[in-house]
Protein backbone atom coordinates (compact mmCIF):
# COMPACT_ATOMS: atom_id res chain seq x y z
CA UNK A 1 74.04 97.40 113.79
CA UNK A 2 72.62 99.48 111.24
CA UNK A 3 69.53 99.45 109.79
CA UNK A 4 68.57 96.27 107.83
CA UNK A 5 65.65 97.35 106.44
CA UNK A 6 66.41 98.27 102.37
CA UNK A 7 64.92 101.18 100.51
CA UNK A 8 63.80 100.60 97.09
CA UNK A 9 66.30 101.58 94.29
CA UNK A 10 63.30 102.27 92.24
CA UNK A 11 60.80 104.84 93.40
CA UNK A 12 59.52 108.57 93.35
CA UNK A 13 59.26 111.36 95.42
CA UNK A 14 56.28 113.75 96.57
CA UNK A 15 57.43 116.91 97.88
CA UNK A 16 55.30 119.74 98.15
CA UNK A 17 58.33 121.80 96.86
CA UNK A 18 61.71 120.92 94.48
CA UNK A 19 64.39 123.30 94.04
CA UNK A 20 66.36 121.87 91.08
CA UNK A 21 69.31 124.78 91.24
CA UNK A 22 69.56 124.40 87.11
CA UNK A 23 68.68 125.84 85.18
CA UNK A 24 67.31 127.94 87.80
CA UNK A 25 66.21 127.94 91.87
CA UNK A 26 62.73 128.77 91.29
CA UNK A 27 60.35 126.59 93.28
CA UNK A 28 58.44 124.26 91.36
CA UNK A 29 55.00 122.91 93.48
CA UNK A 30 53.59 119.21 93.16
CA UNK A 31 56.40 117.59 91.95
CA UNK A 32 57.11 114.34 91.34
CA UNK A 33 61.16 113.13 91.00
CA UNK A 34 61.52 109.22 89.89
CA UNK A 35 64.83 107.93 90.77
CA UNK A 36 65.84 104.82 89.09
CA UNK A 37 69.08 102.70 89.44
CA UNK A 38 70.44 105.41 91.51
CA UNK A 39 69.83 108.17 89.43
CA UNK A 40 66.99 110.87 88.71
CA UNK A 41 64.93 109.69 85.23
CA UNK A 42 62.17 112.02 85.69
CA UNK A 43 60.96 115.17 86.92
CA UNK A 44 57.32 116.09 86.34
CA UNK A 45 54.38 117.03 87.59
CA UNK A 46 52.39 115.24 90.26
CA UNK A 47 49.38 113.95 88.44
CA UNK A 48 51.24 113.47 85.19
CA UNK A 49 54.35 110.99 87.40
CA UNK A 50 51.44 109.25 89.20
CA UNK A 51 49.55 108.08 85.36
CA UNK A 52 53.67 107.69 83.89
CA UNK A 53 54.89 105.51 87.01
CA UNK A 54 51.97 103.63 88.59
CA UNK A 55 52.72 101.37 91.32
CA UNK A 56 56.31 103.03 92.04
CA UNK A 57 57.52 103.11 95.26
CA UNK A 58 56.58 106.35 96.48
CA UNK A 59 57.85 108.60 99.69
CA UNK A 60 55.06 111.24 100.20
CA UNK A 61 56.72 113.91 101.90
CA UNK A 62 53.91 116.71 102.64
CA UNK A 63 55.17 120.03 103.72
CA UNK A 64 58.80 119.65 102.59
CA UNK A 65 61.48 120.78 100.37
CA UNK A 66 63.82 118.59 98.04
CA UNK A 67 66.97 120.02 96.77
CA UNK A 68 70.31 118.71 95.89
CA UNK A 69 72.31 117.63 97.89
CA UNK A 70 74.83 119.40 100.02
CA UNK A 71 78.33 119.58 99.05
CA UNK A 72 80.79 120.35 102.25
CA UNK A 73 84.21 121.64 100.17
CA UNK A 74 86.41 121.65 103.04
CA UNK A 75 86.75 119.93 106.61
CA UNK A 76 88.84 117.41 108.39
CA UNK A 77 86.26 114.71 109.19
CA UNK A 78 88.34 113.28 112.21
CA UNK A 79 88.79 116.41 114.05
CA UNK A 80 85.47 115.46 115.63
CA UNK A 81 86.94 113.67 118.33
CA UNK A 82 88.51 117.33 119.32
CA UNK A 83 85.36 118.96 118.90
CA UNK A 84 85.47 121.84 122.04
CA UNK A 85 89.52 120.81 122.89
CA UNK A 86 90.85 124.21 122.36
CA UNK A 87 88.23 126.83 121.86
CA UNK A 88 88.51 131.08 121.90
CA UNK A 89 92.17 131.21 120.24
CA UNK A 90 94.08 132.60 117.38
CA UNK A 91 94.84 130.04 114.84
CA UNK A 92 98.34 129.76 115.42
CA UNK A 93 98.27 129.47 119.03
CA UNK A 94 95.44 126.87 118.78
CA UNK A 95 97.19 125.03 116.47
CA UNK A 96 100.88 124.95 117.99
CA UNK A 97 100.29 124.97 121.36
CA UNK A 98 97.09 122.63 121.54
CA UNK A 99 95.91 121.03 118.18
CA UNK A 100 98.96 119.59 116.84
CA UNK A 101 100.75 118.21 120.25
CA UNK A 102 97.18 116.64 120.86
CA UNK A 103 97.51 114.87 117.42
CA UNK A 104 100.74 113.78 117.98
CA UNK A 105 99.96 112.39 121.23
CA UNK A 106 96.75 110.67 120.08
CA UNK A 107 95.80 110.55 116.16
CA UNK A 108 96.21 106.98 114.69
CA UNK A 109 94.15 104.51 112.28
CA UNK A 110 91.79 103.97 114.94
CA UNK A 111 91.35 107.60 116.04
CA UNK A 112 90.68 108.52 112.45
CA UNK A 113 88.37 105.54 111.71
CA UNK A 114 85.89 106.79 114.45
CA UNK A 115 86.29 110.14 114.55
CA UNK A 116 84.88 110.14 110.70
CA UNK A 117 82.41 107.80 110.92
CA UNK A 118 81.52 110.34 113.90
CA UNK A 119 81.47 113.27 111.20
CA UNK A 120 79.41 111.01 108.39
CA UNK A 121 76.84 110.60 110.75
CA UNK A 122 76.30 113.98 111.69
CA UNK A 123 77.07 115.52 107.56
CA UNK A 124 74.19 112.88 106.59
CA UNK A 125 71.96 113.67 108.85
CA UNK A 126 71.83 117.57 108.14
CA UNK A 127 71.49 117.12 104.42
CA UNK A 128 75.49 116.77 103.42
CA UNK A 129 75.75 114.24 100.15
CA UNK A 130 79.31 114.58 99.47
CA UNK A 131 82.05 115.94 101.66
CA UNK A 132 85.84 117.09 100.95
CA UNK A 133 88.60 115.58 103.94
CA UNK A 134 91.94 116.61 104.12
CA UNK A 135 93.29 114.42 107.09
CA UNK A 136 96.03 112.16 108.38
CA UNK A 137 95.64 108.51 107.62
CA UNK A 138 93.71 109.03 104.44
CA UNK A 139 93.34 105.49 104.11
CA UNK A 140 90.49 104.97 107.15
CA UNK A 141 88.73 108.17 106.18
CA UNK A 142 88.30 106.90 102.13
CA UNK A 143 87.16 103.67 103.52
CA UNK A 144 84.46 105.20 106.40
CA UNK A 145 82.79 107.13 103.38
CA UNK A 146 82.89 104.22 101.20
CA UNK A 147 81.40 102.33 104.21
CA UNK A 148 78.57 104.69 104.72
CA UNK A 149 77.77 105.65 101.06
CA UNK A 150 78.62 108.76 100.94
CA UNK A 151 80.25 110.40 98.16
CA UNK A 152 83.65 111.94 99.21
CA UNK A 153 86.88 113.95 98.10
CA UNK A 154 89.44 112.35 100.28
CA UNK A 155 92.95 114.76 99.94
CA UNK A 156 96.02 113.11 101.88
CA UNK A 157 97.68 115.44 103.56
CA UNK A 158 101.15 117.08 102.69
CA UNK A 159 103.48 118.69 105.00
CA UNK A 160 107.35 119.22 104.77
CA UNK A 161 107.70 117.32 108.45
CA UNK A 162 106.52 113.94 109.69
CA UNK A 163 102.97 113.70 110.28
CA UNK A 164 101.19 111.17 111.93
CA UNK A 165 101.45 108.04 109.33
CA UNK A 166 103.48 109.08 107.43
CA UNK A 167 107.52 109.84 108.29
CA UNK A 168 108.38 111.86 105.48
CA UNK A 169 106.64 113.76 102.53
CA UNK A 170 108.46 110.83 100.20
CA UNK A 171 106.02 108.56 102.41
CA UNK A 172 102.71 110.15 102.30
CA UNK A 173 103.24 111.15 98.33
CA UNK A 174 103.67 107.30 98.14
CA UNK A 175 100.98 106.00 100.25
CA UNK A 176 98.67 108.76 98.76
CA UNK A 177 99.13 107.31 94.77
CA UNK A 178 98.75 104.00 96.34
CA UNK A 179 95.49 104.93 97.90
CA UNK A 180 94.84 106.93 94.76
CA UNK A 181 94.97 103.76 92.43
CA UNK A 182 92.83 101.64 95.31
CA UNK A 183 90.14 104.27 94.21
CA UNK A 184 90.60 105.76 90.73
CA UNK A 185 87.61 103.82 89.78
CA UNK A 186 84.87 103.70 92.82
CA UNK A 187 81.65 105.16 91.89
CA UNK A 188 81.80 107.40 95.22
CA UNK A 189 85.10 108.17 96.62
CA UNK A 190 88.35 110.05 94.72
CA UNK A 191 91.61 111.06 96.47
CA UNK A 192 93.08 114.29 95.79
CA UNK A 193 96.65 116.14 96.82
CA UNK A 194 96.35 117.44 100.18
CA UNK A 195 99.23 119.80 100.18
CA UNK A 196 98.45 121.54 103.68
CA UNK A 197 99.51 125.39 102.83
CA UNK A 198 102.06 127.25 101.58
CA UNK A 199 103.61 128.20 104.66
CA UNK A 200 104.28 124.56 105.46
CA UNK A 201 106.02 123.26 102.17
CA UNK A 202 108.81 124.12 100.68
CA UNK A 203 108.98 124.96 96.68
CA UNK A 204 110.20 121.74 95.71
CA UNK A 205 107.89 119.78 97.40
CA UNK A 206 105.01 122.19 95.63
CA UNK A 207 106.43 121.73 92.32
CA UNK A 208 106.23 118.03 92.78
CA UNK A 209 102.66 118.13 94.03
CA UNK A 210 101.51 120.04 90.73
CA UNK A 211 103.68 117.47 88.46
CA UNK A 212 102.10 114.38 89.85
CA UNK A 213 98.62 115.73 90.23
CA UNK A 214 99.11 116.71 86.86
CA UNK A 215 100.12 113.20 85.40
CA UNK A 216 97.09 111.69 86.93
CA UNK A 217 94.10 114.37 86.90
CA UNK A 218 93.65 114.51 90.46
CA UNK A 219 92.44 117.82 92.27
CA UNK A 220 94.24 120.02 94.76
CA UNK A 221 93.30 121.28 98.09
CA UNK A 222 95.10 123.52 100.04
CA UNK A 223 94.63 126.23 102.81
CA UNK A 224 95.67 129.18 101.52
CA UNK A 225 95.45 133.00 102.27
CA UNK A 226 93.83 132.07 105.84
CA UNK A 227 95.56 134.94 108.21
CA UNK A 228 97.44 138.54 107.51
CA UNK A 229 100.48 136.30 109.31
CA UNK A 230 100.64 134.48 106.09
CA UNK A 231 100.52 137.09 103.72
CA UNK A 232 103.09 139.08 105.54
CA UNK A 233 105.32 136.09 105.96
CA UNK A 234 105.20 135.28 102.26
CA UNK A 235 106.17 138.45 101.02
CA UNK A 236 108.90 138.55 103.57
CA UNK A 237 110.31 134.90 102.95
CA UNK A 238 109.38 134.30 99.12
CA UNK A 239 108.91 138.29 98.12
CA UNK A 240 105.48 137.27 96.94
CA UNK A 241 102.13 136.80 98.00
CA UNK A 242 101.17 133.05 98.70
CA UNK A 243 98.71 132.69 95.51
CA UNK A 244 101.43 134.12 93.19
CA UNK A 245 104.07 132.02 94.56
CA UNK A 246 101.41 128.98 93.15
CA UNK A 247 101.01 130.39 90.15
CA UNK A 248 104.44 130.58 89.61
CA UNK A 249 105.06 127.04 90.67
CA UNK A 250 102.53 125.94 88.42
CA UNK A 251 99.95 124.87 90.94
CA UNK A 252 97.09 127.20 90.56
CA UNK A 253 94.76 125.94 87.82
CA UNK A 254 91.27 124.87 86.87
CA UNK A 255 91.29 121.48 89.91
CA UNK A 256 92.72 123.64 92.58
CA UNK A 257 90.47 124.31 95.31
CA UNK A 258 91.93 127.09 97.51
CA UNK A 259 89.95 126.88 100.89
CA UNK A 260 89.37 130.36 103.22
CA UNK A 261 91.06 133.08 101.36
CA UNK A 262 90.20 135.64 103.99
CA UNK A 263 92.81 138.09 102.61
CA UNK A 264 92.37 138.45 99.11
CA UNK A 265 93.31 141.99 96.76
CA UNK A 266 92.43 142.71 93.25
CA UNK A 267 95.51 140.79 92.11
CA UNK A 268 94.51 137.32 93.73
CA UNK A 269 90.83 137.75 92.80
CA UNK A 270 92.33 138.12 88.72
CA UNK A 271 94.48 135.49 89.60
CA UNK A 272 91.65 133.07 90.43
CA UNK A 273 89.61 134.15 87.95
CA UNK A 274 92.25 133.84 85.19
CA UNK A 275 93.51 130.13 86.16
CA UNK A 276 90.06 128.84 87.04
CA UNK A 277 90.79 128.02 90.41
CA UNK A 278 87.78 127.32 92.96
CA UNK A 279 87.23 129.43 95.97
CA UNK A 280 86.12 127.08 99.20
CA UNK A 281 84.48 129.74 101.89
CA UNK A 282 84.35 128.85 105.07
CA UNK A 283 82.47 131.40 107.14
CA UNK A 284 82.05 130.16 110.35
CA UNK A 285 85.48 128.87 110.97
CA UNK A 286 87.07 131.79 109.83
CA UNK A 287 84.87 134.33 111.81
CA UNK A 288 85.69 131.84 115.35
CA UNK A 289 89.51 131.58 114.46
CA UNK A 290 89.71 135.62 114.24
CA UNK A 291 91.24 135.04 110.74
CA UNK A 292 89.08 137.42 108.53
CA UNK A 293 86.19 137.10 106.11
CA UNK A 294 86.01 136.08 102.03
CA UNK A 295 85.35 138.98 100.29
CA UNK A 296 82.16 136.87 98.54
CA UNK A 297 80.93 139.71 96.51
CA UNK A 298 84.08 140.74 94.94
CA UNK A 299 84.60 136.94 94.21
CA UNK A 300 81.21 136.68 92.81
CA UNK A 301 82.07 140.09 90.26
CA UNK A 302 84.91 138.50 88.54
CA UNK A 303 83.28 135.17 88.30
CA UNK A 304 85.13 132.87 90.17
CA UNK A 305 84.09 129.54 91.22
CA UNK A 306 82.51 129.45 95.23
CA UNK A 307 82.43 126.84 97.16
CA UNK A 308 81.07 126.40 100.91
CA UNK A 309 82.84 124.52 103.68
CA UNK A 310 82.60 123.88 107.37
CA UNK A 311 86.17 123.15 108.22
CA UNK A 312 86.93 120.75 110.68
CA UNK A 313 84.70 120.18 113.84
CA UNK A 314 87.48 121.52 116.14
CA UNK A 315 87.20 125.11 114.82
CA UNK A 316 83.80 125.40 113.64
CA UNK A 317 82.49 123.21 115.91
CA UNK A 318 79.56 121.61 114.15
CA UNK A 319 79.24 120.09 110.43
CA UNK A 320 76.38 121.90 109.50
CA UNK A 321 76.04 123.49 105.98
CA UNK A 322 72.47 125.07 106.77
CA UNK A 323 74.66 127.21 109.04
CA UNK A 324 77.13 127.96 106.63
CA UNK A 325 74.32 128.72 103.82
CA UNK A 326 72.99 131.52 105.91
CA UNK A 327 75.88 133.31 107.66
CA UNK A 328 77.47 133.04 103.96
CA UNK A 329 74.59 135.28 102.49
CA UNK A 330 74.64 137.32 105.85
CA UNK A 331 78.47 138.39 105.71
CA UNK A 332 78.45 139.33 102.30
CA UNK A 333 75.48 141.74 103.09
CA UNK A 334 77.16 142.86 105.86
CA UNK A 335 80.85 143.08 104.64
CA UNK A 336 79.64 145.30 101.47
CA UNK A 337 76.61 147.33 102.90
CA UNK A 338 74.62 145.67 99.96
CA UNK A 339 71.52 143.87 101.15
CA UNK A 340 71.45 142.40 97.29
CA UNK A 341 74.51 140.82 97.60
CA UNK A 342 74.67 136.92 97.57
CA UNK A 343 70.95 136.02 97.66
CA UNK A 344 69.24 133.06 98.84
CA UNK A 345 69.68 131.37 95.08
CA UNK A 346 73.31 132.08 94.73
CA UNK A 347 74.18 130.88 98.33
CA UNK A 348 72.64 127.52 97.17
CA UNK A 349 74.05 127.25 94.22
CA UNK A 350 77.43 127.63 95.49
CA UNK A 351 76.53 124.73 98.59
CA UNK A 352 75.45 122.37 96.02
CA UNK A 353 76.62 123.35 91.92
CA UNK A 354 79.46 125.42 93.25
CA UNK A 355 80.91 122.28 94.86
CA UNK A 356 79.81 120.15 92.17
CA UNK A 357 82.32 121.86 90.10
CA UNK A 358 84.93 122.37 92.32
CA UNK A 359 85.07 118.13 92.01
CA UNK A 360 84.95 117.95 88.68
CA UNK A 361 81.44 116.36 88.78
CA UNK A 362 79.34 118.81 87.93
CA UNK A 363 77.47 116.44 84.65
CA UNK A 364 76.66 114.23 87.77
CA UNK A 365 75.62 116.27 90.89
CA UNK A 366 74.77 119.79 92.11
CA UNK A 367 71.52 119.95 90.62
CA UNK A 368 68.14 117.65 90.15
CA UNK A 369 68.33 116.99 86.49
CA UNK A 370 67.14 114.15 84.52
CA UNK A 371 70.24 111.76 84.28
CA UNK A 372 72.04 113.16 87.04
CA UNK A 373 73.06 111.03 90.31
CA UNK A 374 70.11 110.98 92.94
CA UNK A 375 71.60 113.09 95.24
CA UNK A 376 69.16 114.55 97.39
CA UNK A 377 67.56 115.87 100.61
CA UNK A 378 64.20 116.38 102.08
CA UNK A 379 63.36 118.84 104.55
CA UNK A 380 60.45 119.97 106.61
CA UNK A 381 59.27 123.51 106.31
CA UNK A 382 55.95 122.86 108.72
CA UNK A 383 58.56 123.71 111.26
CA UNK A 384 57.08 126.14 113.42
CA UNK A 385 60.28 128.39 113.32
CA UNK A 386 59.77 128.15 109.32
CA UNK A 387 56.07 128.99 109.03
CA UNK A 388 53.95 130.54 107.24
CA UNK A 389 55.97 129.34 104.08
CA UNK A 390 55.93 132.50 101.07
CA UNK A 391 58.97 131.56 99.45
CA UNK A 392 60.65 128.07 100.10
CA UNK A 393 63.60 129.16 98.97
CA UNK A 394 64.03 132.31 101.47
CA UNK A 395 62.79 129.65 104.27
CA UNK A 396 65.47 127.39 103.11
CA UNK A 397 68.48 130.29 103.34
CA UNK A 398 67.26 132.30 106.37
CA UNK A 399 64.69 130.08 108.21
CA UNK A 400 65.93 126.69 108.46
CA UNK A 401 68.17 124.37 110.19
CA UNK A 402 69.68 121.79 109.87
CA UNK A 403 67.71 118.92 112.32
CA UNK A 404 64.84 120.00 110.20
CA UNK A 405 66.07 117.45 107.71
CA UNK A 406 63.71 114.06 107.41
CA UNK A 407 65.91 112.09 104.30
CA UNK A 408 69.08 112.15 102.49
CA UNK A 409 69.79 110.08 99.63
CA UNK A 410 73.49 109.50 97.87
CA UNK A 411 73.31 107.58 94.65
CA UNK A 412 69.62 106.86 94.87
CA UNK A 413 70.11 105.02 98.23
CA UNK A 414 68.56 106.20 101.50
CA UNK A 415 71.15 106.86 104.09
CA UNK A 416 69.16 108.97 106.17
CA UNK A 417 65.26 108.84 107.36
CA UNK A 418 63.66 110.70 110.24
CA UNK A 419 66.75 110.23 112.51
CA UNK A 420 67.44 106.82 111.87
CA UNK A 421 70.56 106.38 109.98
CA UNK A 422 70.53 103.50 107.69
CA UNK A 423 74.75 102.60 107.36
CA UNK A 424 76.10 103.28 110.62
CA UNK A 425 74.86 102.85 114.11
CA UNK A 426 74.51 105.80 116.45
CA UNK A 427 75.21 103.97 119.47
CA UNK A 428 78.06 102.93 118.42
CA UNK A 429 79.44 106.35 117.37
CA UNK A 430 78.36 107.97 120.77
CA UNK A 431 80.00 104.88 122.47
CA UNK A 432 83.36 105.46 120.60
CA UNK A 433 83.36 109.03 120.72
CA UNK A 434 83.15 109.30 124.63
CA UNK A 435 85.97 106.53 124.61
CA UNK A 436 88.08 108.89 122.97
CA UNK A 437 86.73 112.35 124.86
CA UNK A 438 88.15 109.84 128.33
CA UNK A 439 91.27 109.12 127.36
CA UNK A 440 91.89 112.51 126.43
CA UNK A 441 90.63 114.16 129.33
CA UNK A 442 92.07 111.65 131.34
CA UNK A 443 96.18 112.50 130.48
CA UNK A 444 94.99 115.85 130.24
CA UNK A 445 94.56 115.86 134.04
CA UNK A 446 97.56 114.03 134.95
C-alpha cells in the first residue's frame, strides 16, 4: 500500500529559495508560500508569514529551491514497460520492425494500467506536476493519473488502421468522446485528440478531428515534422509540407500542440506563429532517434509558444525533465553559436508556463502566484555536485538533477517526500514491471 499518513491541506513552506517564473525568475530568499485548500494564498517574506500564519503547518526545507511545477508536454506514459526494447535505431526501423509488432503482440488494459502507474511514479518523483499521454487504451492511463493525483492531458490516439483497443478510427473517435465526457469536469485530468501524425491519417479523418475538437474545446496533439522522411513524403504525396497541409485542413490553431518539429523553415515558423499553435520540444528523444534538432532560437524570435517534453520512455529512455531543461538550453547554444541563446530563465519558463499554456491552464499553473493551484517542487541545492550556490537559478538549469528532488505537491497535496511516494506503492510497480520485462523476454527467446 501507499502511504497512509496525510499531509495537511493547510500549511506553508520554508525554502531558502522560490523561483515564482511570473512575473519574473529572479530568486527571492526567505520565503514563505502558504498553501490553502489546495492552492497558493500567500507569498511573503519569512518573518512577516511566520507573525500572518502562526501555528500553520510548516515544511522547513533549508538549502532548497521551490519552483513550479514541471509540465512534461509530450510522452507515452506506458511505453515504460519497453524502456531499453529497441535501442540505437532510426525511427522508422525502430518503430516498424520492433515497437509496433511488440505492441501488437503485448499492449492491453493491463499493460497500459502498469506501465503508467510505472511512469507516474518516476514523473513525480523528479519534480513532474502534470504530464501530456498520447497512448492506446486512454481509458487506464486517465484513470492511473486520476489515481495518483496528478494532473494530466490524456490524448487518445488516432490512426487510419486498427490499433490496439480500438478496431477502427470510427471506434477510438467514439470511445475517446465517451472518455472525454467521463472527464470534462475532473479537477485534474482532460482528454484531448490524439491524432498520431500526418503521415498516418488520411485528410478526411483530419478534417474530422479538427470539427469535433472544435465542437467541444478540446486540444490537439500530434507528432509532426519529426524526420526529413516526412517532409519529403508530404510534398511528394500531398504537394505540401505537413504543417501546411494542417493549416489547410483547418487543424492548426491556438489548442494545437505540435510535438518535435525537428525540420522547420521560415514558412512553418510564420505558420506557428500566425495560428498560435504550441511548439512541444523534445530534445533528448529527438537527438537518440537521429531525427534532428528544434531550431529553439528561431522559435523563440517569432514568438511562438515552447513547450518541453520527454517522449516516451522507449526512446528517451528516462522521464526526466531536469534533463530535458538543460540539454534544451545546451542545443540552442550549440545549434546557433550564441551562448545567449535560451538562458536558464527562458528554459524554465517554457518547462513550467510554456506548458501551462500549451493546456489552456495557464490562470491556474506554471507559476507560484497568489490564487494559483499549489503546484510545486522542492529541491536540494546542498548537493555536493550543486555547491557553492551563486545563482539558484543557474544551479537549477546546469547543475541539478533530477533525484535531487525532496517534495512534489499537485493541488496542494503531497505526492512525493524524500523518496517515499505517498499514492502508489513502489514495490508494487517494480513487482509489475519485471512481470512484464519476463514475459517479454521470455517469447522473445523462443
Amino acid at each position: 500500500m501507499a502511504s497512509s499518513v496525510k499531509s495537511p491541506r493547510n500549511f506553508v513552506v520554508y525554502p531558502d529559495w522560490v523561483i515564482r517564473v511570473l512575473p519574473d525568475c529572479q530568486p527571492l530568499m526567505q520565503r514563505g508560500v502558504v498553501v490553502q485548500e489546495g492552492k497558493i494564498a500567500d507569498l511573503l517574506p519569512r518573518s512577516e508569514c511566520e507573525n500572518r500564519y502562526p501555528g500553520l503547518p510548516a515544511y522547513e526545507l533549508p538549502g532548497q529551491l521551490l519552483i513550479p511545477g514541471l509540465v512534461n508536454m509530450h510522452g507515452h506514459a506506458a511505453m515504460t514497460l519497453l524502456r531499453g526494447f529497441a535501442d540505437d535505431l532510426p525511427l522508422k526501423t525502430w518503430l516498424e520492425q520492433h515497437i509496433w509488432p511488440a505492441e501488437q503482440r503485448w499492449v492491453d488494459s493491463e499493460f497500459v494500467a502498469d506501465g503508467t502507474r510505472l511512469a507516474i511514479a518516476e514523473m513525480l518523483s523528479a519534480g513532474t506536476t502534470s504530464f501530456c499521454d498520447q497512448y492506446f487504451f486512454p481509458g487506464q492511463s486517465a484513470s492511473a493519473a486520476a489515481e495518483a493525483g496528478i494532473r494530466a492531458q490524456i490524448a487518445f490516439p488516432l490512426l487510419d488502421f486498427p490499433i490496439p483497443g480500438a478496431a477502427s478510427p470510427d471506434e477510438a473517435i467514439h470511445q475517446g468522446l465517451e472518455l472525454y465526457d467521463q472527464y470534462k469536469n475532473h479537477s485534474l485530468v482532460s482528454i484531448a485528440f490524439g491524432p498520431h501524425a500526418p503521415y498516418t491519417l488520411n485528410d478526411d479523418n483530419l478534417r474530422r478531428v479538427a470539427m469535433l475538437a472544435g465542437e467541444v474545446d478540446a486540444a490537439i496533439h500530434i507528432h509532426l515534422h519529426e524526420t526529413a522522411q516526412e517532409i519529403e513524403d508530404s510534398l511528394a504525396q500531398h504537394g505540401v509540407r505537413p504543417i501546411q497541409r494542417l493549416a489547410d485542413l483547418d487543424l492548426l490553431g491556438p489548442r494545437t500542440q505540435c510535438v518535435h518539429m525537428t525540420q522547420l523553415d521560415q514558412s512553418d515558423l510564420e505558420l506557428l506563429a500566425r495560428n498560435n499553435a504550441h511548439l512541444v520540444h523534445c530534445p533528448t528523444s529527438n537527438l537518440k532517434l537521429g531525427s534532428g534538432i528544434c531550431p529553439v532560437s528561431q522559435v523563440a524570435e517569432q514568438g511562438i509558444n515552447l513547450t518541453l517534453g520527454t517522449d516516451g520512455a522507449a526512446s528517451n529512455n528516462r522521464l526526466d525533465m531536469f534533463a530535458e531543461i538543460r540539454l534544451a538550453a545546451l542545443l540552442a547554444k550549440g545549434t546557433s553559436g550564441n551562448p545567449e541563446a535560451m538562458p536558464a530563465a527562458s528554459v524554465l519558463a517554457a518547462a513550467t508556463m510554456g506548458g501551462a499554456k500549451a493546456l489552456g491552464l495557464e490562470e491556474q499553473i506554471g507559476s507560484i502566484e497568489k490564487g494559483k493551484q499549489a503546484d510545486l517542487v522542492a529541491i536540494n541545492l546542498d548537493s555536493l555536485a550543486s555547491q557553492p550556490v551563486y545563482d539558484p537559478l543557474s544551479q537549477l538549469v546546469y547543475a541539478c538533477s533530477s533525484n535531487q528532488v525532496t517534495h512534489t505537491w499537485v493541488a496542494g497535496k503531497l505526492l512525493y517526500e524524500r523518496g517515499e511516494l505517498k499514492t502508489l506503492h513502489r514495490p508494487t510497480l517494480s513487482k509489475r514491471a519485471r512481470h512484464w520485462a519476463d514475459r517479454i523476454r521470455g517469447a522473445s527467446n523462443d
